[in-house]
C-alpha atoms as a PDB file:
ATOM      1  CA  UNK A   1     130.091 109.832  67.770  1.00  0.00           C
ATOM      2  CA  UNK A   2     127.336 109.597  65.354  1.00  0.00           C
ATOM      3  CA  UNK A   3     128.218 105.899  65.228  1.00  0.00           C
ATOM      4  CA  UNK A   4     128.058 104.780  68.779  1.00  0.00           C
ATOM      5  CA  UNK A   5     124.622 106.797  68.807  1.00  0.00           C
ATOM      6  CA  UNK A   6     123.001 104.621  66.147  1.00  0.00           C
ATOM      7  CA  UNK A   7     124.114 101.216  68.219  1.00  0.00           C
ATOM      8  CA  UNK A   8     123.036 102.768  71.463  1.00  0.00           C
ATOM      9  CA  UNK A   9     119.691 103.364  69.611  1.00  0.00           C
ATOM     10  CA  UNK A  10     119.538  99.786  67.965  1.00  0.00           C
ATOM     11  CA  UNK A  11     120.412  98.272  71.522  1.00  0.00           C
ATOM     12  CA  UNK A  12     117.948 100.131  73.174  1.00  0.00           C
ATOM     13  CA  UNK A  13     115.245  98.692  70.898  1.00  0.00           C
ATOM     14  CA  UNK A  14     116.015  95.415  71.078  1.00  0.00           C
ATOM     15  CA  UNK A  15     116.444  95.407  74.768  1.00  0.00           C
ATOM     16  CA  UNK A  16     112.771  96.675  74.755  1.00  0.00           C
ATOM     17  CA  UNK A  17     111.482  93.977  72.026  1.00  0.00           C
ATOM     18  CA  UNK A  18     112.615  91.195  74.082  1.00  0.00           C
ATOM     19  CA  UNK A  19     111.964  92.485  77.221  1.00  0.00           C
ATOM     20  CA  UNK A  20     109.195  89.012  78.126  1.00  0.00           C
ATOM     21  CA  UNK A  21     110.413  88.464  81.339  1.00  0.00           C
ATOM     22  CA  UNK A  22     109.864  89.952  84.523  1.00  0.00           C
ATOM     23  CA  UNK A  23     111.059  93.353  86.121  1.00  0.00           C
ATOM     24  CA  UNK A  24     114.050  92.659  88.010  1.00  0.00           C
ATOM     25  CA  UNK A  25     111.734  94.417  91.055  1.00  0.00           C
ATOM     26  CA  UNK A  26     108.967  91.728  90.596  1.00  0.00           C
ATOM     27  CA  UNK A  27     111.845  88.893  89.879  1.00  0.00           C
ATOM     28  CA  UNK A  28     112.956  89.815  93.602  1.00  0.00           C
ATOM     29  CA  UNK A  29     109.629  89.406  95.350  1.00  0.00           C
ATOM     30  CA  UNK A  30     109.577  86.824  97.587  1.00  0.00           C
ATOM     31  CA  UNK A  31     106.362  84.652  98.516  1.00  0.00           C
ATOM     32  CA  UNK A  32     105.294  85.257 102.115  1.00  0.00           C
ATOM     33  CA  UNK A  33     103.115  83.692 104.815  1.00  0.00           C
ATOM     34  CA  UNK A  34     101.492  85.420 107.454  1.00  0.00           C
ATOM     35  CA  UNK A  35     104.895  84.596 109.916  1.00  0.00           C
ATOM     36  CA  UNK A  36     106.848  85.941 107.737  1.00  0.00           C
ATOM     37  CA  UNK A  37     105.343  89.252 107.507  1.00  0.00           C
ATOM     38  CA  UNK A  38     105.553  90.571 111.091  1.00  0.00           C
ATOM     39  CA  UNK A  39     107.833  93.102 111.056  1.00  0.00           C
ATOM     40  CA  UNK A  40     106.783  94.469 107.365  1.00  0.00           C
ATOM     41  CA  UNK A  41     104.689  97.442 106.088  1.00  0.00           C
ATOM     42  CA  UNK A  42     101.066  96.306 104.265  1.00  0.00           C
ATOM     43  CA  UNK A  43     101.347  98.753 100.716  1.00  0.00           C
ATOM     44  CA  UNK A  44      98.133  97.501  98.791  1.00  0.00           C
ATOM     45  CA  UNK A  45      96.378  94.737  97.536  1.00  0.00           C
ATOM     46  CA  UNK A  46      97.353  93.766  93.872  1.00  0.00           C
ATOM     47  CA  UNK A  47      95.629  91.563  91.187  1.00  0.00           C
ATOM     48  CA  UNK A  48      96.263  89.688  88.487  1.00  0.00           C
ATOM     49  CA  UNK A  49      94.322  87.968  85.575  1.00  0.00           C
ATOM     50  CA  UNK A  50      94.445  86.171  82.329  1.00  0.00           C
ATOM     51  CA  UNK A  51      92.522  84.955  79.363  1.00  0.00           C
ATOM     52  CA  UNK A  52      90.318  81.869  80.027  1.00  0.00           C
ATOM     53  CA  UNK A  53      91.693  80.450  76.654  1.00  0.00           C
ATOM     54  CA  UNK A  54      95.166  81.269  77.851  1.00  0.00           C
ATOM     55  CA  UNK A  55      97.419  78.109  78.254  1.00  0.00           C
ATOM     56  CA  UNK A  56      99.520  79.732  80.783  1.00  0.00           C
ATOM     57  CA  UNK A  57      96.691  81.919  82.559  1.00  0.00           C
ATOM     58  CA  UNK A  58      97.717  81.438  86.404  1.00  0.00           C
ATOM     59  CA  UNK A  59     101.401  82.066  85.751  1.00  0.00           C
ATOM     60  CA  UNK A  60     100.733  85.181  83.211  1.00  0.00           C
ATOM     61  CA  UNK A  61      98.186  86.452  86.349  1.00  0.00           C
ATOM     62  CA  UNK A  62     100.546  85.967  88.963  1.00  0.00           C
ATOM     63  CA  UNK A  63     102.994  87.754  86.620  1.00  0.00           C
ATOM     64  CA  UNK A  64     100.604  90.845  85.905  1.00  0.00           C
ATOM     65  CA  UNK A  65      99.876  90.677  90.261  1.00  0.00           C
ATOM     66  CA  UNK A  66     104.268  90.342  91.103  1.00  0.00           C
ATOM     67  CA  UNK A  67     104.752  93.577  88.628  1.00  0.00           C
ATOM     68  CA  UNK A  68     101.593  95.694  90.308  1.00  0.00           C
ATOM     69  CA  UNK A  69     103.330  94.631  94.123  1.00  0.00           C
ATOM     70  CA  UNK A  70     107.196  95.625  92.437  1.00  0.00           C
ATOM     71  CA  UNK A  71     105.740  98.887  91.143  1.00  0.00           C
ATOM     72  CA  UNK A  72     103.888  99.698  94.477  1.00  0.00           C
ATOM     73  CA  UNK A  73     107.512  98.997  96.136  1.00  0.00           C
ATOM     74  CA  UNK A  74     106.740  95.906  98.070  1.00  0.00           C
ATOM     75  CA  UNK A  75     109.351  93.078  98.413  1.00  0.00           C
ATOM     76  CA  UNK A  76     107.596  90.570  99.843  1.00  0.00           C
ATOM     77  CA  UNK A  77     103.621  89.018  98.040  1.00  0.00           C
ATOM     78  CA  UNK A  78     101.162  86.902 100.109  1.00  0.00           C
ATOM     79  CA  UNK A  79      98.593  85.085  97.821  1.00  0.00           C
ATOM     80  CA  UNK A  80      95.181  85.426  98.943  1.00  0.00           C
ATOM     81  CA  UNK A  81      93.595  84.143  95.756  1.00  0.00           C
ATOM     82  CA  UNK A  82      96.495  82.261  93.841  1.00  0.00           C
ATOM     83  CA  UNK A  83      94.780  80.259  91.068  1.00  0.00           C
ATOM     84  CA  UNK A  84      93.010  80.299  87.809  1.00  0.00           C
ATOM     85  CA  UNK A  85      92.230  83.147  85.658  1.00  0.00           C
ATOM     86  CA  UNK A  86      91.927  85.969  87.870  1.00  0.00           C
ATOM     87  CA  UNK A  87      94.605  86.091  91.098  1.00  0.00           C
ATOM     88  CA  UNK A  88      94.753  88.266  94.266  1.00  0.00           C
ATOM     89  CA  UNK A  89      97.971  88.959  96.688  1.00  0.00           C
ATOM     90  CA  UNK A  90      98.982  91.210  99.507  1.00  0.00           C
ATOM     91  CA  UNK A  91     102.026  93.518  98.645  1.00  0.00           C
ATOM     92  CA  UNK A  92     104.529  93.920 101.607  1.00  0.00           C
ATOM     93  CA  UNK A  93     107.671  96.061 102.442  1.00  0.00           C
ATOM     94  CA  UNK A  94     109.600  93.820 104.859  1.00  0.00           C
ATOM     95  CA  UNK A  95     113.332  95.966 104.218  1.00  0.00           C
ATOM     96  CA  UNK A  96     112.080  98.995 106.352  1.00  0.00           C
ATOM     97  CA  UNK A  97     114.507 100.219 109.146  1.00  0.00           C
ATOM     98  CA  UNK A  98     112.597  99.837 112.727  1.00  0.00           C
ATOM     99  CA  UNK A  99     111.352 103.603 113.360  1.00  0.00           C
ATOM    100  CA  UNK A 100     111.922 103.407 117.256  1.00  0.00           C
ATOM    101  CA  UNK A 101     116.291 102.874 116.496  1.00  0.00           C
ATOM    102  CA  UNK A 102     115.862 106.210 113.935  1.00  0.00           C
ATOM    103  CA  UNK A 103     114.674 108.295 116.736  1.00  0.00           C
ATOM    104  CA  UNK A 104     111.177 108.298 115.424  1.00  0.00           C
ATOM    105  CA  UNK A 105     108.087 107.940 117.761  1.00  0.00           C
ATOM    106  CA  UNK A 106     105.460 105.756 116.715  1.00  0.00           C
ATOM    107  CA  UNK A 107     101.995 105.970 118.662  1.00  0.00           C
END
């Protein structure tokens, strides 16, 4: 028992250390214009940015912006400022059941 503790432990810290990639939340966001949003909730408005001496900065912004929309819930992002140094996106919910068929009333 004392065993499989110790390799749960050593997995568990290397899963961590080479966690670089992206939540499996903000891997599932999917980019969205305005037609595609119709039927979808507006959460919050999320941002992004990166070092101006960063190689990479518009992809590590938009990264930092996808995990803020996964961790507000959203499943769909609309870029409102989507380049450079400093980004700016629209988190949506787009999976929410229609109110009206769950007997709710919406004024």
């Amino acid at each position: 028992m004392n065993r499989l503790c110790h390799l749960v432990a050593i997995v568990s810290l290397l899963g961590a250390c080479g966690s670089k990639g992206p939540s499996p939340a903000a891997a599932n966001l999917r980019e969205a214009s305005d037609s595609d949003l119709t039927d979808c909730a507006f959460l919050q408005k999320v941002q992004g940015t990166a070092s101006d001496s960063d190689p990479k900065a518009e992809a590590h912004a938009k990264a930092k912006a996808r995990e803020a929309a996964a961790a507000a819930g959203a499943t769909h992002i609309k870029w409102i400022i989507p380049c450079c140094t400093s980004v700016e996106a629209e988190a949506y919910r787009c999976d929410l059941p229609d109110l009206a068929e769950c007997g709710i009333a919406v004024a």
